[in-house]
Each structure stands twice: as structure tokens, then as C-alpha cells.
Protein backbone atom coordinates (compact mmCIF):
# COMPACT_ATOMS: atom_id res chain seq x y z
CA UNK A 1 0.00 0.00 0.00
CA UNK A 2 1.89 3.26 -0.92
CA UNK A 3 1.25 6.24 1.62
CA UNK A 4 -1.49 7.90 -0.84
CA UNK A 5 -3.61 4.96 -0.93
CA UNK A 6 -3.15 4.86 3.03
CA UNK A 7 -3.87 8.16 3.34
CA UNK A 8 -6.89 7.71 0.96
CA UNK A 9 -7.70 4.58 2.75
CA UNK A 10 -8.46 6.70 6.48
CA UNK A 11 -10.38 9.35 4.55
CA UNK A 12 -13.01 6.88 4.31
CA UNK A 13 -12.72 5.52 7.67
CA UNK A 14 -15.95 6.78 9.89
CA UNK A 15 -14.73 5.66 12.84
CA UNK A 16 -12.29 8.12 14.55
CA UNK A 17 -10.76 5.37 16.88
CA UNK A 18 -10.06 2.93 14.73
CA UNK A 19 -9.04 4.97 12.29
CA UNK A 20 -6.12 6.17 14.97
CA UNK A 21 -5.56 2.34 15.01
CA UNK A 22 -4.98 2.15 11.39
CA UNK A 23 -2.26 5.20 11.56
CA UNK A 24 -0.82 3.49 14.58
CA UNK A 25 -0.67 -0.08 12.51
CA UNK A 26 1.02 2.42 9.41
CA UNK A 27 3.29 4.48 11.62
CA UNK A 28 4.92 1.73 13.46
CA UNK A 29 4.56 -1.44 11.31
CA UNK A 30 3.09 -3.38 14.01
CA UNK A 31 0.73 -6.16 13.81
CA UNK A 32 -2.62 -5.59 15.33
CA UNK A 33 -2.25 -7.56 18.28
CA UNK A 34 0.90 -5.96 19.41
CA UNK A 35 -0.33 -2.58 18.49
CA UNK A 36 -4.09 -3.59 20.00
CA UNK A 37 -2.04 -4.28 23.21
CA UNK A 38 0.47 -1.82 24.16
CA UNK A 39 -0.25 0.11 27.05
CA UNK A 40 1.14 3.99 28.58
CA UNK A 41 3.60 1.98 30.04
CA UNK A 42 5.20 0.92 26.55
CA UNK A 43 5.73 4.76 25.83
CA UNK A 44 9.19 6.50 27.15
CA UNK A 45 8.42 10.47 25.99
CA UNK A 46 12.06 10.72 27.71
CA UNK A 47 14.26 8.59 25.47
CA UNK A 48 11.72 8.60 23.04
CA UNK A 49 10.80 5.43 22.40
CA UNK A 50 8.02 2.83 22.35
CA UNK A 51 8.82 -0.52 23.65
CA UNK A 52 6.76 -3.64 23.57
CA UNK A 53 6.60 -7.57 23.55
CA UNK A 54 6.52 -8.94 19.76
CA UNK A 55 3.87 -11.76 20.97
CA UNK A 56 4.84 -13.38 17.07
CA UNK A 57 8.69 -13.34 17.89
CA UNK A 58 8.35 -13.92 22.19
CA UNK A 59 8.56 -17.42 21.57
CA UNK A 60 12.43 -17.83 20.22
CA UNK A 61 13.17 -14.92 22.67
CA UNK A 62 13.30 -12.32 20.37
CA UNK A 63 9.89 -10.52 21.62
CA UNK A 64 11.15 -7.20 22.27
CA UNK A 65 10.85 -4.23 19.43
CA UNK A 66 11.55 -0.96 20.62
CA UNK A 67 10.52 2.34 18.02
CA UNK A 68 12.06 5.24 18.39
CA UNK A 69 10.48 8.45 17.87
CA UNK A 70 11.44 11.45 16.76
CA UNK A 71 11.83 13.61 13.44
CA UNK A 72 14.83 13.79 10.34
CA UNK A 73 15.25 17.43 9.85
CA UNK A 74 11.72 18.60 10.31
CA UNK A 75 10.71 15.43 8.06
CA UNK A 76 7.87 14.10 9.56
CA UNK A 77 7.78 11.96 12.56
CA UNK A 78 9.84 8.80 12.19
CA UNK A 79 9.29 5.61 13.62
CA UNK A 80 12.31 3.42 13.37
CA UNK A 81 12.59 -0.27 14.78
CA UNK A 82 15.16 -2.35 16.36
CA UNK A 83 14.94 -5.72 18.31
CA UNK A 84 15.70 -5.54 21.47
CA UNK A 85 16.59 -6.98 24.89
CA UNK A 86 15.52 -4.54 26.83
């Protein structure tokens, strides 16, 4: 799906929650359930980050992605993603 159709995609969307949920699913490249799941607890404004258990991945310990937040020289916000142990 390229960004326009996305974008297109949400201008159809009636409902204003789940329409969130769909930028949310965009913006970080999460799967639902992961995204469905995360909680304030999974957001660090200080270091800028979003970290949460990768239920798909917990099971050959790898479950940990952490996003980072932040913008690229007043690009837009950028959501970049690492595994993590922590």
C-alpha cells in the first residue's frame, strides 16, 4: 500500500478510533495484536521510544521491538525499529 492509498484509505474511515488504530498499525509497522495491546507503560516520551513484547517473535526470545520516535530534519515523525533486549 503506498502512503497515498493509506492516506486515501483513512479518509473513508468513519470511525475516529479505529481509524487512529490504522495510523498506529502504518506508523509503526506493528501487527494488530501488538499494536491492539500496548499500554502507557510501553511509551518512554524521555528517550523517546516505544517498547513492547513482539507476541509473534516472544517465543524464540526475540519478543522485544523498541521504536524510536522522533523527526529527520523537520521530516515528519519517524518511527524506526530495532529488536531488542531490553
Amino acid at each position: 500500500m503506498t502512503e497515498e492509498q493509506h492516506r486515501l484509505f483513512l479518509e473513508t474511515e468513519k470511525d475516529l478510533e479505529f481509524g487512529h488504530f490504522l495510523e498506529m498499525l502504518w506508523e509503526t509497522g506493528g501487527s494488530q495484536t501488538d499494536i491492539a495491546c500496548l499500554h502507557r507503560d510501553n511509551i518512554h516520551l524521555a528517550e523517546r521510544r516505544i517498547v513492547y513484547g513482539r507476541q509473534k517473535l516472544a517465543s524464540r526470545d526475540k519478543g522485544i521491538a523498541a521504536l524510536a520516535i522522533g523527526s529527520s530534519r523537520g521530516q515528519r515523525t519517524r518511527i524506526t525499529a530495532t529488536n531488542s533486549s531490553v
